[in-house]
C-alpha atoms as a PDB file:
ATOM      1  CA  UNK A   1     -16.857 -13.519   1.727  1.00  0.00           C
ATOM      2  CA  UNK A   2     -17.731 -15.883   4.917  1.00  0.00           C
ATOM      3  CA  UNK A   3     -13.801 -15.719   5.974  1.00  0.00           C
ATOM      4  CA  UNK A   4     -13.752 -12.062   5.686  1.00  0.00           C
ATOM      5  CA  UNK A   5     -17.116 -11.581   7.359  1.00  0.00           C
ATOM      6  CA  UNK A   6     -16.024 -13.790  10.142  1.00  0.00           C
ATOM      7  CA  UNK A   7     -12.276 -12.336  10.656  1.00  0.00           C
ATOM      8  CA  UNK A   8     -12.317  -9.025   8.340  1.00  0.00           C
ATOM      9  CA  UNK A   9      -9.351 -10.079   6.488  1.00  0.00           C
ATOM     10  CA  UNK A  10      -9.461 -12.414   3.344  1.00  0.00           C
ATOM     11  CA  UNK A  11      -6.512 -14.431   5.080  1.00  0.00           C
ATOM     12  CA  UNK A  12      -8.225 -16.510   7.699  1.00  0.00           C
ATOM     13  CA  UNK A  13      -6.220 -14.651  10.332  1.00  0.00           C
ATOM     14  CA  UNK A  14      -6.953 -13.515  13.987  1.00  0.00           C
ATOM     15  CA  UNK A  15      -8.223 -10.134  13.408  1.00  0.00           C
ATOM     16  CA  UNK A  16      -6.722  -8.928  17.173  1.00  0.00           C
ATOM     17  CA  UNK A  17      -3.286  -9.803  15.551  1.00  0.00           C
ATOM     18  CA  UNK A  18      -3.577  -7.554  12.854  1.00  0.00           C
ATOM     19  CA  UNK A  19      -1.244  -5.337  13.963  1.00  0.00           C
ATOM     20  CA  UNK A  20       0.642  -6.559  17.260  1.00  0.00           C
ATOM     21  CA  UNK A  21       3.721  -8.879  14.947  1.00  0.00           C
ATOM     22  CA  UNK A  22       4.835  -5.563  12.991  1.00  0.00           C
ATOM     23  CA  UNK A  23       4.116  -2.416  14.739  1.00  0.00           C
ATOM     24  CA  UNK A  24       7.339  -0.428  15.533  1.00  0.00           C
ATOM     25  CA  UNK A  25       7.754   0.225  19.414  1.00  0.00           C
ATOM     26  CA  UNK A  26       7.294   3.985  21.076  1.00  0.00           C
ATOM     27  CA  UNK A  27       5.402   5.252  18.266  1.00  0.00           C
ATOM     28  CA  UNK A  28       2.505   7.133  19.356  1.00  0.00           C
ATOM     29  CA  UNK A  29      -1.026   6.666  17.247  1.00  0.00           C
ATOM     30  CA  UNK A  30      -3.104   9.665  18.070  1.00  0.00           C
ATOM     31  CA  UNK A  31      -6.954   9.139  19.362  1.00  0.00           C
ATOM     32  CA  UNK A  32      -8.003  11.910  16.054  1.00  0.00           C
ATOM     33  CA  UNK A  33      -6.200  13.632  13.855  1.00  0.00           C
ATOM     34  CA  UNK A  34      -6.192  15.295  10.492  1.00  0.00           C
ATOM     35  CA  UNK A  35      -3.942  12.044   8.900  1.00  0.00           C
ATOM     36  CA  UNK A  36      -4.960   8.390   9.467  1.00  0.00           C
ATOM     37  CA  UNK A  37      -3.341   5.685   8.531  1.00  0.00           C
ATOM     38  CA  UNK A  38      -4.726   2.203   6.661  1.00  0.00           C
ATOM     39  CA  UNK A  39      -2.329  -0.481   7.108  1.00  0.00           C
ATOM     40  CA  UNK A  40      -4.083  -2.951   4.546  1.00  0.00           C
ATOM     41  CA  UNK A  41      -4.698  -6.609   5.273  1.00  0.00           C
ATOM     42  CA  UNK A  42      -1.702  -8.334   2.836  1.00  0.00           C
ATOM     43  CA  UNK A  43       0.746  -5.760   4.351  1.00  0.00           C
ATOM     44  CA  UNK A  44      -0.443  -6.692   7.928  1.00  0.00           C
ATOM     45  CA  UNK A  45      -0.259 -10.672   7.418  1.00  0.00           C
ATOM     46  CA  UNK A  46       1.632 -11.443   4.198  1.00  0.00           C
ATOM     47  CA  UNK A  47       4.268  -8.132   3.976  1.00  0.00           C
ATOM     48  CA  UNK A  48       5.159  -6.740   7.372  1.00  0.00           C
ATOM     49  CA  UNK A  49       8.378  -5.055   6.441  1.00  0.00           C
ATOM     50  CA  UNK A  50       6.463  -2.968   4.677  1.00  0.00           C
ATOM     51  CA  UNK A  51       3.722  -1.374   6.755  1.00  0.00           C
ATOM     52  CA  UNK A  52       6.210  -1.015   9.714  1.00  0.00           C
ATOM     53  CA  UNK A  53       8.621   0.881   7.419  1.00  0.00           C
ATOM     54  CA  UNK A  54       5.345   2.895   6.274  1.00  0.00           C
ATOM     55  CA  UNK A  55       5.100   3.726  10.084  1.00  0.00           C
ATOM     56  CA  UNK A  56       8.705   4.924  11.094  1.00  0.00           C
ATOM     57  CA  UNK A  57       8.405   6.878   7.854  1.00  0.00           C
ATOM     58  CA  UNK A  58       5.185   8.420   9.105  1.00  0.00           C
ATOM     59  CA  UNK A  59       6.725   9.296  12.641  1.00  0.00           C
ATOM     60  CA  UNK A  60       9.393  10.327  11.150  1.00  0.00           C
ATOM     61  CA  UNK A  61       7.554  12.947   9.372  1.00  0.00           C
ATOM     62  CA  UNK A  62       6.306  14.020  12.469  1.00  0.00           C
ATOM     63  CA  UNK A  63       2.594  14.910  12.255  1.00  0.00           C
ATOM     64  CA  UNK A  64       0.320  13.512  14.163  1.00  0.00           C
ATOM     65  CA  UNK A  65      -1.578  10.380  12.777  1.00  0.00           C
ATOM     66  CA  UNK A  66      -4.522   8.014  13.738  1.00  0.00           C
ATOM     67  CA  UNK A  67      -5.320   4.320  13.189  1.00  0.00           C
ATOM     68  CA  UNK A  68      -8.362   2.064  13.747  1.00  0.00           C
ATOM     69  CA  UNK A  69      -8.125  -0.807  16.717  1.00  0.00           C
ATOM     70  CA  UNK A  70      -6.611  -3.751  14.609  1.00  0.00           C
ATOM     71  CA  UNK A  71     -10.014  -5.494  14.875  1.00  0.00           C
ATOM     72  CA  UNK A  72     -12.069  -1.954  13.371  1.00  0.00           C
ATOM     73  CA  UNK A  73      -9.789  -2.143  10.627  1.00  0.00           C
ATOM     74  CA  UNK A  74     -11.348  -4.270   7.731  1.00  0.00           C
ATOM     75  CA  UNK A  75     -10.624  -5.211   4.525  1.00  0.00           C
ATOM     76  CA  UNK A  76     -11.006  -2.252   2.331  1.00  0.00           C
ATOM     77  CA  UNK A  77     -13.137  -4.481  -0.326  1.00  0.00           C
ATOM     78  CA  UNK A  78     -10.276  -5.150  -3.551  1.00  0.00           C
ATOM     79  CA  UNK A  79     -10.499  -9.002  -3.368  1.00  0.00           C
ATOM     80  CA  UNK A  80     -14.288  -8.811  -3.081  1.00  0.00           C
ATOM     81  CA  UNK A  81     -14.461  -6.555  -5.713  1.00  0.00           C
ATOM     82  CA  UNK A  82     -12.135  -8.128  -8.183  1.00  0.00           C
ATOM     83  CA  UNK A  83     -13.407 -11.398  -7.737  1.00  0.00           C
ATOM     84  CA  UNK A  84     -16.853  -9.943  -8.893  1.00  0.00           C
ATOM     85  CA  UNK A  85     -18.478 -10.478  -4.919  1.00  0.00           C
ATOM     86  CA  UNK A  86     -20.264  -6.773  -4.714  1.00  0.00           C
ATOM     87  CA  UNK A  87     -22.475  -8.176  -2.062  1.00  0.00           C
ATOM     88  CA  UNK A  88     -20.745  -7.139   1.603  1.00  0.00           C
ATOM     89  CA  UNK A  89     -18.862  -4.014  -0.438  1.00  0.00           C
ATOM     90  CA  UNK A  90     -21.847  -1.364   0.462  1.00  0.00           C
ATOM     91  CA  UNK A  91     -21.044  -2.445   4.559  1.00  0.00           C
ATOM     92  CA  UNK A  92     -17.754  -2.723   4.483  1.00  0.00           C
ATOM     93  CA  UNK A  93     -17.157   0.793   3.103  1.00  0.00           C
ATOM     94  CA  UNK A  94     -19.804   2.585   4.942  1.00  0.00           C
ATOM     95  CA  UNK A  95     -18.044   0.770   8.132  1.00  0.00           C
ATOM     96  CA  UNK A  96     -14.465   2.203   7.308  1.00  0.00           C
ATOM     97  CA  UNK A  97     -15.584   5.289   5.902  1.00  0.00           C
ATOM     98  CA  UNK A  98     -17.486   6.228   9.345  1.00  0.00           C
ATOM     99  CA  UNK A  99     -14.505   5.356  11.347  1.00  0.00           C
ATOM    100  CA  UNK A 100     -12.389   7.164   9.801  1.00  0.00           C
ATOM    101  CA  UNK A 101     -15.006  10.515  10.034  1.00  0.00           C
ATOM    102  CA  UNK A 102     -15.679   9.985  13.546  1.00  0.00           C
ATOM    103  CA  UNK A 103     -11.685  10.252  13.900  1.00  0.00           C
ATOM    104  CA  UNK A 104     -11.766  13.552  12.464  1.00  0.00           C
ATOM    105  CA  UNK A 105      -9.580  12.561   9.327  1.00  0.00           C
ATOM    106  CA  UNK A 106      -8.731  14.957   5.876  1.00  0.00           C
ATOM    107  CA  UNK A 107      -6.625  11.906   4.730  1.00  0.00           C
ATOM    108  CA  UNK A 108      -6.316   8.726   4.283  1.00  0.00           C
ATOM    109  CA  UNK A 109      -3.005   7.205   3.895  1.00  0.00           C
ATOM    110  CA  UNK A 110      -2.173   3.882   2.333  1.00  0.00           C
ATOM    111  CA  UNK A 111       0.947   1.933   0.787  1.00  0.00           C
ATOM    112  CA  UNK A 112      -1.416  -1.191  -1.064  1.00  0.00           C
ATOM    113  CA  UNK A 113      -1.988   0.021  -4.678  1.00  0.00           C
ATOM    114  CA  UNK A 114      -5.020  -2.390  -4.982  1.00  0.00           C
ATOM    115  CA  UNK A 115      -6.597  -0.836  -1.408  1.00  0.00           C
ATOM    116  CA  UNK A 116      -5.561   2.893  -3.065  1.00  0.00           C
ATOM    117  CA  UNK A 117      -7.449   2.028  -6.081  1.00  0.00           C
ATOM    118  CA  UNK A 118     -10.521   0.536  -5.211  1.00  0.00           C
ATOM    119  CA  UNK A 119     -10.385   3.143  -2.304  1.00  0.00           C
ATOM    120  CA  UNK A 120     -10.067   6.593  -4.751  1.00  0.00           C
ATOM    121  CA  UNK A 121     -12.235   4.981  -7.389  1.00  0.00           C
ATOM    122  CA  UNK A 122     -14.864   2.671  -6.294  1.00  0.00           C
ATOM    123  CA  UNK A 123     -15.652   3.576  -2.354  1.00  0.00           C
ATOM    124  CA  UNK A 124     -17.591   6.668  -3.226  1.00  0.00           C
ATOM    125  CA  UNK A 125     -19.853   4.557  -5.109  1.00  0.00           C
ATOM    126  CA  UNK A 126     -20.461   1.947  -2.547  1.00  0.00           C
ATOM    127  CA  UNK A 127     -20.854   4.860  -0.208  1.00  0.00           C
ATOM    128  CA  UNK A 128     -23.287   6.365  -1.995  1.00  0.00           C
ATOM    129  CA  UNK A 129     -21.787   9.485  -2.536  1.00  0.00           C
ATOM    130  CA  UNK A 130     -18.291  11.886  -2.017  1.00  0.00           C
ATOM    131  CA  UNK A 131     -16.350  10.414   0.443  1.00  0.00           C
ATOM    132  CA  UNK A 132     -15.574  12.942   3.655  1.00  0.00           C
ATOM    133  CA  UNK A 133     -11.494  12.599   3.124  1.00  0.00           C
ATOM    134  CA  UNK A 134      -8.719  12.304   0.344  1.00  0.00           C
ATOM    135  CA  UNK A 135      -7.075   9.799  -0.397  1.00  0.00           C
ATOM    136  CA  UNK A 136      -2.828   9.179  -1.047  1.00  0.00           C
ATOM    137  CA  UNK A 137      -0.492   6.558  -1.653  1.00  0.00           C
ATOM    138  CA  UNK A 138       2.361   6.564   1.085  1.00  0.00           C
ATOM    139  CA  UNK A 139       4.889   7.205  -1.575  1.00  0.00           C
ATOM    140  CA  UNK A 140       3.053  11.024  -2.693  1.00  0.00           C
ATOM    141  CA  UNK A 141       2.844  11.994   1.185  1.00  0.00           C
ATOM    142  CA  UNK A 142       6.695  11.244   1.470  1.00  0.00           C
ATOM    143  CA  UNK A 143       7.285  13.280  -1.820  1.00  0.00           C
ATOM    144  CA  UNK A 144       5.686  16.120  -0.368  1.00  0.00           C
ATOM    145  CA  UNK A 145       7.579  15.899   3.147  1.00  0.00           C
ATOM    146  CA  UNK A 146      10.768  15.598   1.127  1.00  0.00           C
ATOM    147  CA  UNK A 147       9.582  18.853  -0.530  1.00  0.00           C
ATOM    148  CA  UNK A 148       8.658  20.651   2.698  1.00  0.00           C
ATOM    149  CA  UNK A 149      11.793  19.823   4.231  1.00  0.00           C
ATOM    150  CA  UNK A 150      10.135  17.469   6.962  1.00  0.00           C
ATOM    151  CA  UNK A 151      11.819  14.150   5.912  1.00  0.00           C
ATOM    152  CA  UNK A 152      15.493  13.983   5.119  1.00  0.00           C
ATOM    153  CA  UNK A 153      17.499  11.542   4.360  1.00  0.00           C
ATOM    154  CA  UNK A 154      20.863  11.279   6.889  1.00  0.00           C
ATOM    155  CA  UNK A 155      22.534   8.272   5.338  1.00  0.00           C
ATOM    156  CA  UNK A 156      23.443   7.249   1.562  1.00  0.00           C
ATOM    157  CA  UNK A 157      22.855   3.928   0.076  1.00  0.00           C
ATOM    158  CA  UNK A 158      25.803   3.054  -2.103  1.00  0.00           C
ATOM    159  CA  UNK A 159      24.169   0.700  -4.676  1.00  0.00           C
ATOM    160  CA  UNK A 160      22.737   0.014  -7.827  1.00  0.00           C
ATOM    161  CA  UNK A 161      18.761  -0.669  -7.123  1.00  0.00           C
ATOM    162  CA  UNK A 162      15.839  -0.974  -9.627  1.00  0.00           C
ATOM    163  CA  UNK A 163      12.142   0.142  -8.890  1.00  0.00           C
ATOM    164  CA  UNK A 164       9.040  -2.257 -10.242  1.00  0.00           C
ATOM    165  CA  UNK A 165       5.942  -0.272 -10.942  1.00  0.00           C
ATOM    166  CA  UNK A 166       2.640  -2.259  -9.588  1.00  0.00           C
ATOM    167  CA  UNK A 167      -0.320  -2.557 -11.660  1.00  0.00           C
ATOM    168  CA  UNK A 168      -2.616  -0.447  -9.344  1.00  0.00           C
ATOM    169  CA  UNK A 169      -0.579   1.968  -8.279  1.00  0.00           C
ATOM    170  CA  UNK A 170       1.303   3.233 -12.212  1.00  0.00           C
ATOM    171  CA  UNK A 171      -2.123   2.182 -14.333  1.00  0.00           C
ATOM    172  CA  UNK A 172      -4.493   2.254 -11.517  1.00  0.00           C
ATOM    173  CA  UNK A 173      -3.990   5.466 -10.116  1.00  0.00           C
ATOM    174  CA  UNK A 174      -1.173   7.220 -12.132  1.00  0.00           C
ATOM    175  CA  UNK A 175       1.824   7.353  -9.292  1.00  0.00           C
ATOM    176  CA  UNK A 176       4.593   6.885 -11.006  1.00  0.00           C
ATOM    177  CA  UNK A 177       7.289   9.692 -10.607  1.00  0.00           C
ATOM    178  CA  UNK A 178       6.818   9.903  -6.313  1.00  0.00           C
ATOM    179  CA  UNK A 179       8.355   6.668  -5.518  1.00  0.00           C
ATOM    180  CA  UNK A 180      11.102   7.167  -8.191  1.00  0.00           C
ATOM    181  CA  UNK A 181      11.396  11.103  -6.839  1.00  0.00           C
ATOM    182  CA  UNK A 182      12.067   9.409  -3.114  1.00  0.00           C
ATOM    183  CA  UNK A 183      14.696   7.002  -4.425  1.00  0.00           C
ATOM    184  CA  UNK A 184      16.201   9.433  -6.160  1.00  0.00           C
ATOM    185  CA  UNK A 185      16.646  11.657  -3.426  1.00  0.00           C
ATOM    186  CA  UNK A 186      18.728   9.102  -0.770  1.00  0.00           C
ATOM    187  CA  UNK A 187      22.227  10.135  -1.317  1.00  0.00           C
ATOM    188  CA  UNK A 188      24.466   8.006  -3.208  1.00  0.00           C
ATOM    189  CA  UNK A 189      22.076   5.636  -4.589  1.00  0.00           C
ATOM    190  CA  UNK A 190      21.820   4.524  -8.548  1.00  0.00           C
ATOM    191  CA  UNK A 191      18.286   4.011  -9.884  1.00  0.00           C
ATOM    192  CA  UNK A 192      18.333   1.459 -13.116  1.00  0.00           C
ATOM    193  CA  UNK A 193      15.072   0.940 -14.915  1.00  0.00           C
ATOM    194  CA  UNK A 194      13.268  -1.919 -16.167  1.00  0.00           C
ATOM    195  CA  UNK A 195      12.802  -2.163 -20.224  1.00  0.00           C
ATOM    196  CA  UNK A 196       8.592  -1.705 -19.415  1.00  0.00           C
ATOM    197  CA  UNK A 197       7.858   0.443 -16.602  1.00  0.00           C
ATOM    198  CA  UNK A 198       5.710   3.575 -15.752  1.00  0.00           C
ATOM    199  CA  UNK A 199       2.310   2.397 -17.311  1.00  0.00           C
ATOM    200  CA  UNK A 200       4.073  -0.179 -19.514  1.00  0.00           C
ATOM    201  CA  UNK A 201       5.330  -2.109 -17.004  1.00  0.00           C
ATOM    202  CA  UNK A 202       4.933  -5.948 -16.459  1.00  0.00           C
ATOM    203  CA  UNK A 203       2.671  -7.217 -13.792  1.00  0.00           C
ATOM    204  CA  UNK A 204       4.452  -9.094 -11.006  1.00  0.00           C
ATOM    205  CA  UNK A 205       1.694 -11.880 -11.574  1.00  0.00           C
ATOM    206  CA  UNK A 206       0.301 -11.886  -7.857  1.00  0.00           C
ATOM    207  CA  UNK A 207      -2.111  -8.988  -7.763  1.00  0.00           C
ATOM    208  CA  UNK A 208      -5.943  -9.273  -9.166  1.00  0.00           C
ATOM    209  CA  UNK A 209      -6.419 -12.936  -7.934  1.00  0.00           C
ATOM    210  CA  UNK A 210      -3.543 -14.089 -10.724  1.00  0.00           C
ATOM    211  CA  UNK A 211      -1.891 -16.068  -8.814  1.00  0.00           C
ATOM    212  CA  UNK A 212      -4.892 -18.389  -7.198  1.00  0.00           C
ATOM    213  CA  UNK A 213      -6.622 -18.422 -10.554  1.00  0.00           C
ATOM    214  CA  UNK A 214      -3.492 -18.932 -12.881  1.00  0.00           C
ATOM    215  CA  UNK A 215      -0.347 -20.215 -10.700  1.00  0.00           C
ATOM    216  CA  UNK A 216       1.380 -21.212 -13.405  1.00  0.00           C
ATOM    217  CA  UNK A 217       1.577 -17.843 -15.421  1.00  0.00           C
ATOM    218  CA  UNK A 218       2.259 -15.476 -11.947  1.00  0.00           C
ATOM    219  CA  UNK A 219       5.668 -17.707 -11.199  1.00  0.00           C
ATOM    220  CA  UNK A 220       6.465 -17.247 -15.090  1.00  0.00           C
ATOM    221  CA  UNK A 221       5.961 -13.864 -15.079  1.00  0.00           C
ATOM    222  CA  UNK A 222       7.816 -13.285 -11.621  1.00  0.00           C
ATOM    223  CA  UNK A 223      10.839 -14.738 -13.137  1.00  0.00           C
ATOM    224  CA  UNK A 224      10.791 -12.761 -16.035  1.00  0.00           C
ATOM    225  CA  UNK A 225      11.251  -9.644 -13.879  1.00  0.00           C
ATOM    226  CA  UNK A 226      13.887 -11.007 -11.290  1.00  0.00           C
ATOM    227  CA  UNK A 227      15.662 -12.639 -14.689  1.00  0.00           C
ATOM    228  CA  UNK A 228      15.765  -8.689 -15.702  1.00  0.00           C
ATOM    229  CA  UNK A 229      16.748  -7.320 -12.600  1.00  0.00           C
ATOM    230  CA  UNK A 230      19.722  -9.992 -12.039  1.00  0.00           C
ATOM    231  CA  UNK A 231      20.629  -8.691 -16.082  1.00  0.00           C
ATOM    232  CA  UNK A 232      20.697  -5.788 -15.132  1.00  0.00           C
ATOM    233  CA  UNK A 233      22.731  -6.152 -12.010  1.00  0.00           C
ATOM    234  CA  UNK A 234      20.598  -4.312  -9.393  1.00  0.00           C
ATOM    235  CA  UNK A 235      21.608  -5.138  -6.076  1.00  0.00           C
ATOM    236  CA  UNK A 236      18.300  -4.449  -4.701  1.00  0.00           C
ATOM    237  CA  UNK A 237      14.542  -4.529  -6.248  1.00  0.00           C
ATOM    238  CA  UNK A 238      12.841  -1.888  -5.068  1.00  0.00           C
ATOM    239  CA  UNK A 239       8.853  -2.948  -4.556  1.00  0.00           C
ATOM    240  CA  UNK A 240       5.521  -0.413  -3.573  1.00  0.00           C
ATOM    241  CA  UNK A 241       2.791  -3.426  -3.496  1.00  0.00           C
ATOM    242  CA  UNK A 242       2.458  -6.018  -0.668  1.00  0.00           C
ATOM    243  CA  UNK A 243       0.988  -8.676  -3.659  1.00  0.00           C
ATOM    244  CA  UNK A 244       4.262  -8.123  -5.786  1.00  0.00           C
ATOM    245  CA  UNK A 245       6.277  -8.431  -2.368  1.00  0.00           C
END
């Protein structure tokens, strides 16, 4: 709790870096607007790929969005809250939660399954009551721009790729046909499956705290999945979780 009271990121890191490694030139970040964006503080640090895709993909779409200053934007609360600290999760929330109103935002966009979860499930009760926005996973805003017509895809991807369900995001918070919907639809491309997936499928081993608490097991487990994937001969493993990345 002291690191992320002191830097607002459970990594130790400088808090005015947050953002500045990763973020994608010439893409404009509107003052307010109906759609804001939470980069998440593993994506930011520990899985930059990922939020900047999560950005082009956004301007791509083409509506306006919003973001907090890197050092506004907090930790949303998961490792607190997994590791059973409730004490700075009241303040935390109220903080984000507020910023986000004051921007004028309907909802709240997010790629981490764990800051997803704890976000649709446990913020309205450390806010105290409904929070003022909803809440989606990047992957069920891209179905629905896929939908609409406002993303398309202009190149194929000729290869044989399989998609790894994360803990929070298939059991957590049930999304589990978008991503496989937005794969599905790049031209060309041949999704494989794992043996457990959807709600069955195997942890990656690094999520919840696993991998501090019980190193051992989360390289194990790991291996058991890239053993699969090499079996199966996927030339790419598709991932939606900045822990299993």
């Amino acid at each position: 709790p002291k690191v992320i009271e002191k830097t607002g990121n459970p990594y130790d890191k400088p808090p005015e870096q947050r953002f500045s490694p990763w973020f994608p030139e010439g893409v404009k970040v509107a003052e307010k607007a109906d759609i804001a964006y939470y980069a998440g503080c593993t994506g930011c640090y520990e899985a930059q790929p990922m939020v900047r895709g999560d950005v082009l993909v956004l301007a791509a779409i083409g509506k306006p969005f919003t973001m907090l200053p890197p050092e506004e934007e907090v930790c949303c609360g998961f490792p607190l809250f997994i590791t059973g600290q409730h004490d700075m999760l009241r303040d935390l929330t109220k903080r984000l939660v507020d910023a986000y109103q004051e921007r004028g935002v309907k909802l709240l966009v997010c790629s981490c399954p764990c800051c997803v979860n704890i976000m649709v499930k446990d913020w309205p009760l450390f806010y105290g009551k409904e929070l003022p926005f909803r809440i989606k996973h990047i992957t069920q805003l891209v179905q629905d721009a896929i939908k609409q017509g406002s993303l398309k895809f202009k190149k194929g991807l000729k290869q044989r790729i399989i998609y790894h369900d994360p803990c929070y995001l298939s059991r957590g918070v049930g999304v589990i046909e978008e991503p496989r919907f937005i794969l599905s639809n790049i031209p060309e491309i041949k999704l494989i499956e794992f043996d457990r997936h959807g709600v069955n499928s195997r942890c990656c081993g690094a999520g919840g705290a696993a991998r501090k608490v019980f190193h051992e097991n989360a390289i194990a487990m790991g291996r058991l999945t890239i053993d699969e994937a090499v079996k199966k001969e996927a030339e790419k493993l598709i991932l939606s979780c900045p822990a299993c990345y």
